[in-house]
C-alpha atoms as a PDB file:
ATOM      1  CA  UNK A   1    -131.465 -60.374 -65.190  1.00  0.00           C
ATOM      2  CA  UNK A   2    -133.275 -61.548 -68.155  1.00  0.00           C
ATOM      3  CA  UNK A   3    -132.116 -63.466 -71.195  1.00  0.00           C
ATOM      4  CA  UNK A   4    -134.190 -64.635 -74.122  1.00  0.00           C
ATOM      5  CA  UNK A   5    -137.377 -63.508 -72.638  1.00  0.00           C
ATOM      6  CA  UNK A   6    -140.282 -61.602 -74.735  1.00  0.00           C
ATOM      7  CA  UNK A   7    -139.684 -57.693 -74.237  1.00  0.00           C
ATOM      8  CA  UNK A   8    -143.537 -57.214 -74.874  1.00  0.00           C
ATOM      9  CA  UNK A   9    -144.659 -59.945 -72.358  1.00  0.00           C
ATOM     10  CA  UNK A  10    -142.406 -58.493 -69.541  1.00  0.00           C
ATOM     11  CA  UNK A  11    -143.691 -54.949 -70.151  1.00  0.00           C
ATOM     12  CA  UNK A  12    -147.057 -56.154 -69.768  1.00  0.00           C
ATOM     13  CA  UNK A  13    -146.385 -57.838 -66.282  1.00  0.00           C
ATOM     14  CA  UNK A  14    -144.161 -54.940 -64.872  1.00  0.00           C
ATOM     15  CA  UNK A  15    -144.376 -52.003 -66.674  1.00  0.00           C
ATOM     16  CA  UNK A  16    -140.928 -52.179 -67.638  1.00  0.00           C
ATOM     17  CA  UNK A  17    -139.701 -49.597 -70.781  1.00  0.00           C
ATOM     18  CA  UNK A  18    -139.547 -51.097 -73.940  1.00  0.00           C
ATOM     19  CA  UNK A  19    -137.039 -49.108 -76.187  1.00  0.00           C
ATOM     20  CA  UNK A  20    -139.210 -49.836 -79.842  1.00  0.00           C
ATOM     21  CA  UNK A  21    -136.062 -48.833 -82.129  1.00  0.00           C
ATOM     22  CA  UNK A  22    -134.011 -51.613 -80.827  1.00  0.00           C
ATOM     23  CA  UNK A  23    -137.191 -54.050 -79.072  1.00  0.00           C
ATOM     24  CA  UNK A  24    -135.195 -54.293 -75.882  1.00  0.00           C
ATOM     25  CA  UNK A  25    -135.906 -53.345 -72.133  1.00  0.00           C
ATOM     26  CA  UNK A  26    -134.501 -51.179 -70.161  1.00  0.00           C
ATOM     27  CA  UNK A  27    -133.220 -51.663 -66.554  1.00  0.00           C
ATOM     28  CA  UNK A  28    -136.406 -52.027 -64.045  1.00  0.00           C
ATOM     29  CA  UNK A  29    -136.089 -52.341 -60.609  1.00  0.00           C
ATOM     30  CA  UNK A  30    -139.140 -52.770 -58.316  1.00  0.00           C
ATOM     31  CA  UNK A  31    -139.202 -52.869 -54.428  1.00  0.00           C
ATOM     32  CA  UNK A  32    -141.782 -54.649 -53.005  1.00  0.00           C
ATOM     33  CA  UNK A  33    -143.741 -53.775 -49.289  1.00  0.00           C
ATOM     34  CA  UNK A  34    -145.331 -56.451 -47.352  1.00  0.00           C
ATOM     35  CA  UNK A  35    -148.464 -57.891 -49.597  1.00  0.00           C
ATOM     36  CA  UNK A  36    -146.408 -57.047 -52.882  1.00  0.00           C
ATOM     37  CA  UNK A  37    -147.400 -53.571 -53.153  1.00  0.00           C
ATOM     38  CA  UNK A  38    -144.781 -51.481 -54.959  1.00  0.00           C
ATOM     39  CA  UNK A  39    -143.052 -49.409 -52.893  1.00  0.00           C
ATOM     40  CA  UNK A  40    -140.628 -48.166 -54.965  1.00  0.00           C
ATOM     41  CA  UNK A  41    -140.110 -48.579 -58.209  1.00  0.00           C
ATOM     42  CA  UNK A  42    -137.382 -46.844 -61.063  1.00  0.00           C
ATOM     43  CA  UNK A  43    -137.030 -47.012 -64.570  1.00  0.00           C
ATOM     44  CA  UNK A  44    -133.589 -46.388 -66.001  1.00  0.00           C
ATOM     45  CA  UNK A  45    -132.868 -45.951 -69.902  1.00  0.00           C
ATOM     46  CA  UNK A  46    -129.344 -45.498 -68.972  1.00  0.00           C
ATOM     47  CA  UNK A  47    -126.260 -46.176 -66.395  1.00  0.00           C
ATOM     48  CA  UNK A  48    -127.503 -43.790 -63.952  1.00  0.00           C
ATOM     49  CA  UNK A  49    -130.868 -44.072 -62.555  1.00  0.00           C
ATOM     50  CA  UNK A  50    -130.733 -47.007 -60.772  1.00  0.00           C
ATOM     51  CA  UNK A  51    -131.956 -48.453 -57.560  1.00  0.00           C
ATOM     52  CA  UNK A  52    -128.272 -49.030 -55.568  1.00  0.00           C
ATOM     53  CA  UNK A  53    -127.831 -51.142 -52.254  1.00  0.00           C
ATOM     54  CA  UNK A  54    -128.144 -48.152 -50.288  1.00  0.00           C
ATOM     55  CA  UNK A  55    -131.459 -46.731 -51.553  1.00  0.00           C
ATOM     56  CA  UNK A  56    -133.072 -50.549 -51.433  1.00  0.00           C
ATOM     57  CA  UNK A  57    -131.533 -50.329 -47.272  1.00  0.00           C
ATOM     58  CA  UNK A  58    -133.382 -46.517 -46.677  1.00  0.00           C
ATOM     59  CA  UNK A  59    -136.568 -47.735 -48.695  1.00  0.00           C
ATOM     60  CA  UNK A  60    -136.587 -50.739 -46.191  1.00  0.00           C
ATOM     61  CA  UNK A  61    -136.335 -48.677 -43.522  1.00  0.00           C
ATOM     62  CA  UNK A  62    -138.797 -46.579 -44.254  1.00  0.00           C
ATOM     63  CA  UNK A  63    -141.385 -49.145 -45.336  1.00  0.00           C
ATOM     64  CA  UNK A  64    -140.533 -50.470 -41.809  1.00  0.00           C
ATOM     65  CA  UNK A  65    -141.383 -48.125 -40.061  1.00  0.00           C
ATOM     66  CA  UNK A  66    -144.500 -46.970 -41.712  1.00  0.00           C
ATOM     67  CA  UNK A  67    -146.261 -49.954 -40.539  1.00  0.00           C
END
């Protein structure tokens, strides 16, 4: 969670989605392999969409065992 941070300047870093009518960003959650590559990553401009504590646990998994 964010607060007082520079919409633009976060986007740049992560790619999150910048909403231009109101200058805010929208929910970004990343999942990181071993190294820092991305191995999952969702962009939500809404409720639904998200990355829950069950996907992050199968995404694990699965990262895990494609080593």
């Amino acid at each position: 969670m964010l607060h007082s941070a520079d919409p633009a300047a976060v986007s740049a870093l992560t790619g999150a989605f910048i909403e231009p009518e109101r200058g805010i960003l929208h929910a970004t959650g990343f999942i990181l392999a071993p190294g820092g590559k991305v191995a999952q990553a969702c962009y939500s401009t809404g409720p639904i969409g998200r990355i829950t504590a069950i996907d992050t646990l199968r995404i694990l998994r699965f990262v895990q065992r494609s080593r």
